[in-house]
C-alpha atoms as a PDB file:
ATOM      1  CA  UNK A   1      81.173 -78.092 -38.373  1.00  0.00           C
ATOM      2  CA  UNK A   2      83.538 -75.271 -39.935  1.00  0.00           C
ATOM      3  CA  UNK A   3      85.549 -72.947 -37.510  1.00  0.00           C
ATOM      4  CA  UNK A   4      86.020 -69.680 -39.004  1.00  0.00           C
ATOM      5  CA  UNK A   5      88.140 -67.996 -36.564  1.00  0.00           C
ATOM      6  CA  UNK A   6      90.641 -66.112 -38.289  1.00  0.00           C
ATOM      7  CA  UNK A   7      87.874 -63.564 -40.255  1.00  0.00           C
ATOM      8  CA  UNK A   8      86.133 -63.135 -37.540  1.00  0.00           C
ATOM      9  CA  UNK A   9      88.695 -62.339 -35.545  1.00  0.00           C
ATOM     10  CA  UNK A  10      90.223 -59.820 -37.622  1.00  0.00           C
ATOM     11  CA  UNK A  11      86.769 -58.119 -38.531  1.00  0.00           C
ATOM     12  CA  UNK A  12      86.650 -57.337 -34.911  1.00  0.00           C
ATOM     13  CA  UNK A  13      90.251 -56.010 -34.741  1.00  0.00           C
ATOM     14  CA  UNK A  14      89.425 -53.941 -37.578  1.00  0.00           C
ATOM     15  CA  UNK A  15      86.299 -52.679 -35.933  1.00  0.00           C
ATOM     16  CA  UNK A  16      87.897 -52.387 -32.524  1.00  0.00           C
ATOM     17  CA  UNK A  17      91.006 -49.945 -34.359  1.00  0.00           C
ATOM     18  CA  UNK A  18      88.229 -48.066 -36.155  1.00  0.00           C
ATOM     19  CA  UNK A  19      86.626 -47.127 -33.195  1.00  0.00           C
ATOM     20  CA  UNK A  20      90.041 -45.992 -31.321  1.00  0.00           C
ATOM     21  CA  UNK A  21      91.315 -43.786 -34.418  1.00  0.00           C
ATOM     22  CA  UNK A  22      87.846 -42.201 -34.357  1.00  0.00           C
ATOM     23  CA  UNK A  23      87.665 -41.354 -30.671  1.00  0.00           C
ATOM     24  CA  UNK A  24      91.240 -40.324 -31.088  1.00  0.00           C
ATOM     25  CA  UNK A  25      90.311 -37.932 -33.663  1.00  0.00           C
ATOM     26  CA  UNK A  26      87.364 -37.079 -31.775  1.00  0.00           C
ATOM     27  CA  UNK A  27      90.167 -36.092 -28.550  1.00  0.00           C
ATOM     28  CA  UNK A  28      91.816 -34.154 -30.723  1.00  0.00           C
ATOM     29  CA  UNK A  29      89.695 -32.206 -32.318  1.00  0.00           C
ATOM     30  CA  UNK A  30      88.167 -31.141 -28.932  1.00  0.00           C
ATOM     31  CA  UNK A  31      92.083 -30.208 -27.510  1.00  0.00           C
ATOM     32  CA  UNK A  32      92.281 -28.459 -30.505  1.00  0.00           C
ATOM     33  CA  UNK A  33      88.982 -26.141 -31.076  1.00  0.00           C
ATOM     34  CA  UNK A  34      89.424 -25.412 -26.596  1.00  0.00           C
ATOM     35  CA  UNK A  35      89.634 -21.506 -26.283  1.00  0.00           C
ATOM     36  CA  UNK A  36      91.496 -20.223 -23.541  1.00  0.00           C
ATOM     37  CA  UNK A  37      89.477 -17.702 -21.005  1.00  0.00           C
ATOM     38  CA  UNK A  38      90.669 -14.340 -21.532  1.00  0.00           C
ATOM     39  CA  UNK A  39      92.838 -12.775 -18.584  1.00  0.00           C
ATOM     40  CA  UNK A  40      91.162 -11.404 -15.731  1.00  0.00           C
ATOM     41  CA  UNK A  41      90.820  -7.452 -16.079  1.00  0.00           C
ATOM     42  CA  UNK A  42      92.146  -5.139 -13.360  1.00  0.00           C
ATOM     43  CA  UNK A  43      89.446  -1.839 -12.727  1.00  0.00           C
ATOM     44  CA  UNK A  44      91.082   1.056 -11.164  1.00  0.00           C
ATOM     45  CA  UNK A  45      89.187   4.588 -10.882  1.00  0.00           C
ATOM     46  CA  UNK A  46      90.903   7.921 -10.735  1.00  0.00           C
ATOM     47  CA  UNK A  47      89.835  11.374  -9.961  1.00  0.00           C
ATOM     48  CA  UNK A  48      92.249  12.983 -12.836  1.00  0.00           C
ATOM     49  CA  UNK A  49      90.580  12.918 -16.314  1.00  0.00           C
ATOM     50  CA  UNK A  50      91.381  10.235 -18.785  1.00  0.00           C
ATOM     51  CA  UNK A  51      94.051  12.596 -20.164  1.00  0.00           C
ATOM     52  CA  UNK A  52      95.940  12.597 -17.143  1.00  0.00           C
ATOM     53  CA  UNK A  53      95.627   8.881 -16.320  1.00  0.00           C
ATOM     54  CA  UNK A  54      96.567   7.736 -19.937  1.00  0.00           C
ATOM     55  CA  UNK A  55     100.239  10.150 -19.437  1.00  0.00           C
ATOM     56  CA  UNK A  56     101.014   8.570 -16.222  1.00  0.00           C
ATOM     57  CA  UNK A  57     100.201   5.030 -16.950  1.00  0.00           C
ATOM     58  CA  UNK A  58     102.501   5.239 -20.461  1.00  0.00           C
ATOM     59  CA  UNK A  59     105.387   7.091 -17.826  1.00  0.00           C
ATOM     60  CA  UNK A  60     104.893   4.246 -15.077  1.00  0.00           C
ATOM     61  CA  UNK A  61     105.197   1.930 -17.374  1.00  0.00           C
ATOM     62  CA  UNK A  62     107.927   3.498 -19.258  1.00  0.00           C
ATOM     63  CA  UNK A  63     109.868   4.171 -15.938  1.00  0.00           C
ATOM     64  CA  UNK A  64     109.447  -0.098 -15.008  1.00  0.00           C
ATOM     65  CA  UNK A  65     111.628  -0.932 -18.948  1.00  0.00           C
ATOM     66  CA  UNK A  66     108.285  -1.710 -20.592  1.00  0.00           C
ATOM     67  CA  UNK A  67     108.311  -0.402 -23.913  1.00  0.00           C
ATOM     68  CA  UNK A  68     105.451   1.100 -24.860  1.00  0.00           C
ATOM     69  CA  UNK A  69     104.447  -0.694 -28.610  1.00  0.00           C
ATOM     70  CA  UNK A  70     101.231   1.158 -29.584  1.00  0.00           C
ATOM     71  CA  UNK A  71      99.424   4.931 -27.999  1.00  0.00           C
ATOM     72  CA  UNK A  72      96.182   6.153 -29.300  1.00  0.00           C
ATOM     73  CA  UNK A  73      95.336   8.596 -26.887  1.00  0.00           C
ATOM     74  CA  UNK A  74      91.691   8.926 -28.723  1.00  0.00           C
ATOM     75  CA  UNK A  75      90.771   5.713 -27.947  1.00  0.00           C
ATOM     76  CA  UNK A  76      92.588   5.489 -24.510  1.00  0.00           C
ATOM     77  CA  UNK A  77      94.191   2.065 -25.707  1.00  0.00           C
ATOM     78  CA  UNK A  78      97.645   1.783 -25.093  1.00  0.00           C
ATOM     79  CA  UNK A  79      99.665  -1.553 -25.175  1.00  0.00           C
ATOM     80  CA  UNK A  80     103.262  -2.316 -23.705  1.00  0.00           C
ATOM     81  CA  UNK A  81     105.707  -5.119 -23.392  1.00  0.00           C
ATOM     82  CA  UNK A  82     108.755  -6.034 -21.320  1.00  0.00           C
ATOM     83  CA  UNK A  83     111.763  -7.660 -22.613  1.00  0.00           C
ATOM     84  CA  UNK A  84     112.247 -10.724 -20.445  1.00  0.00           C
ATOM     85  CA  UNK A  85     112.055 -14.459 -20.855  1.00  0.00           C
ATOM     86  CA  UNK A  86     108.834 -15.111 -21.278  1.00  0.00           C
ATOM     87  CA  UNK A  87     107.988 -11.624 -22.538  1.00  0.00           C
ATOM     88  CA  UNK A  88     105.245  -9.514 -20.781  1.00  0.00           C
ATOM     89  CA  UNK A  89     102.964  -7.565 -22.215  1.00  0.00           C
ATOM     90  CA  UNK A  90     100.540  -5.035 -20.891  1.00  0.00           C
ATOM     91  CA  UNK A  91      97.451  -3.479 -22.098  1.00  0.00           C
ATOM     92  CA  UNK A  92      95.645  -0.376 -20.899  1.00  0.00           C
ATOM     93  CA  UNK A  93      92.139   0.946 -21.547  1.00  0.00           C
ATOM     94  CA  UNK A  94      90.884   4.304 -20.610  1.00  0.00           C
ATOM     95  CA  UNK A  95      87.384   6.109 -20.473  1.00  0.00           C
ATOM     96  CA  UNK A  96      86.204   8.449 -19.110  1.00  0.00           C
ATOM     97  CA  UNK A  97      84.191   7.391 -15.637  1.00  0.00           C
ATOM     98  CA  UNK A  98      81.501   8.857 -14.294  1.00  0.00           C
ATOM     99  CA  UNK A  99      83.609  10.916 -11.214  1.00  0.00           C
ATOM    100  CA  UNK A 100      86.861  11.048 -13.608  1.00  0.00           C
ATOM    101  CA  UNK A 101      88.417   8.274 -15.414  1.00  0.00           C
ATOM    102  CA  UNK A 102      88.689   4.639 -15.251  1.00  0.00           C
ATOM    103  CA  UNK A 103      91.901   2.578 -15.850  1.00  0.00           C
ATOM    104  CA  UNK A 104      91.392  -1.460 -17.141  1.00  0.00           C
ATOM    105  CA  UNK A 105      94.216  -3.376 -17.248  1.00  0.00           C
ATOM    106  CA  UNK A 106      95.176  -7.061 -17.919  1.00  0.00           C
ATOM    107  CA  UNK A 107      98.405  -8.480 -19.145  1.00  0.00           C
ATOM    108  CA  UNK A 108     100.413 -11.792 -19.670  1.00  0.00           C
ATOM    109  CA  UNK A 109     103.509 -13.611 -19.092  1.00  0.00           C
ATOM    110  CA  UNK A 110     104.319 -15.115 -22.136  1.00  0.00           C
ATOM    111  CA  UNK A 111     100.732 -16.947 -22.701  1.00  0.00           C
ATOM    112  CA  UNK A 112     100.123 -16.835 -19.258  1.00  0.00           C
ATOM    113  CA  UNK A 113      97.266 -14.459 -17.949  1.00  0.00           C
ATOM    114  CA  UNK A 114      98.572 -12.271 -15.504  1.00  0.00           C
ATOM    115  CA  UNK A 115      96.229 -12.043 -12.070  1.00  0.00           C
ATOM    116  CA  UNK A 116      94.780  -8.788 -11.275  1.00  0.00           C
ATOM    117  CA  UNK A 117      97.330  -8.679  -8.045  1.00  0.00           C
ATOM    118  CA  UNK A 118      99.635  -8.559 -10.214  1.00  0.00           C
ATOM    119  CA  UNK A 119      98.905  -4.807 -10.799  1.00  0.00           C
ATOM    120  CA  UNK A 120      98.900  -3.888  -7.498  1.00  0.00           C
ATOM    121  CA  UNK A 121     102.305  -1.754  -7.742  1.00  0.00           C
ATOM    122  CA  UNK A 122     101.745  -0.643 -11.112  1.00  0.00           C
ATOM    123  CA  UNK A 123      98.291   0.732 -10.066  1.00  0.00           C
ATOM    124  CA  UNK A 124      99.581   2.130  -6.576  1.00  0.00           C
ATOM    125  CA  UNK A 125     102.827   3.928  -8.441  1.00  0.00           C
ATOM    126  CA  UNK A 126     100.006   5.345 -11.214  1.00  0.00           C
ATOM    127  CA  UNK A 127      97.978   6.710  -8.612  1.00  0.00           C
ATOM    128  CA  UNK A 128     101.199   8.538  -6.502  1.00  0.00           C
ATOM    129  CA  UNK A 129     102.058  10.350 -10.087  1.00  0.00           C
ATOM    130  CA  UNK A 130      98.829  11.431  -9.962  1.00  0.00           C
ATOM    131  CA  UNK A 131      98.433  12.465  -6.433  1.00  0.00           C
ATOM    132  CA  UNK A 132      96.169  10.270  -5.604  1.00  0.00           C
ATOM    133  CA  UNK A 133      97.642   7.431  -4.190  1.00  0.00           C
ATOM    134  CA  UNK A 134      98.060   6.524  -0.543  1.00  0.00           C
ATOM    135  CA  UNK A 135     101.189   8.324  -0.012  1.00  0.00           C
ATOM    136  CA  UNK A 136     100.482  11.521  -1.631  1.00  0.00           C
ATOM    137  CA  UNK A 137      97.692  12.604   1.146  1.00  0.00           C
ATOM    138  CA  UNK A 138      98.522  15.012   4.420  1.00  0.00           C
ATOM    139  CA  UNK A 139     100.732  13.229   6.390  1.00  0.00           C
ATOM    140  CA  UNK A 140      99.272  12.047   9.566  1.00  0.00           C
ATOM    141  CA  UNK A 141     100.661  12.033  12.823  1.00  0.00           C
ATOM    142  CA  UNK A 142      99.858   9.898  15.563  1.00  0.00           C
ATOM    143  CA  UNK A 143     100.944  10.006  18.705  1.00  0.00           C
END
């Protein structure tokens, strides 16, 4: 009777490493081809026409540091970023709505997706320059 450990043995090893560099590879592979979910959109709609809302959202943003990279007032694109560590950058879309104009934002932190609360003061401040925002009504007194 012949014992024949040894290449036995290391067949299976060799099978055993095989199978760990291919699901590895297979790990990998999957990390690498993973697409991030674009950031969430903020929809704001405005009474002023598109015109309007495209001026005051480049001086809002203007008046917060951003620095406004690219205009076309055509299209109603307009992008914007902020000097800070990481950087943030800003884009703005806008169309014409069916009552006015529609403003779509979304912007990141670095290559973090910034929430659409995050545009809560930026959309509040764009709708005061254009009269439309909660402080730029009658004042109301109460007794």
């Amino acid at each position: 009777m012949t014992l024949d450990h040894g290449f036995g043995y290391e067949r299976g090893v060799r099978w055993i490493m095989r199978g760990l560099v291919l699901l590895m590879l297979a790990v990998l592979s999957a990390c690498a081809t993973t697409t991030s979910l674009p950031p969430p959109e903020r929809l704001e709609h405005f009474r002023a026409p598109s015109e309007q809302v495209m001026q005051a959202t480049m001086a809002t943003l203007a008046e917060r540091g951003f620095v406004i990279v690219y205009g076309d007032h055509a299209l109603g694109e307009l992008r914007a970023s902020y000097a800070a560590r990481p950087a943030w950058r800003v884009e703005a879309h806008v169309a014409r709505g069916a009552r006015g104009s529609e403003l779509q934002l979304r912007g990141w932190q670095g290559r973090v997706a910034l929430g659409v609360g995050e545009f809560d003061r930026l959309t509040t401040a764009i709708a005061e320059r254009l009269g439309e925002g909660p402080l730029s009504g009658p004042a109301v007194l109460t007794p």
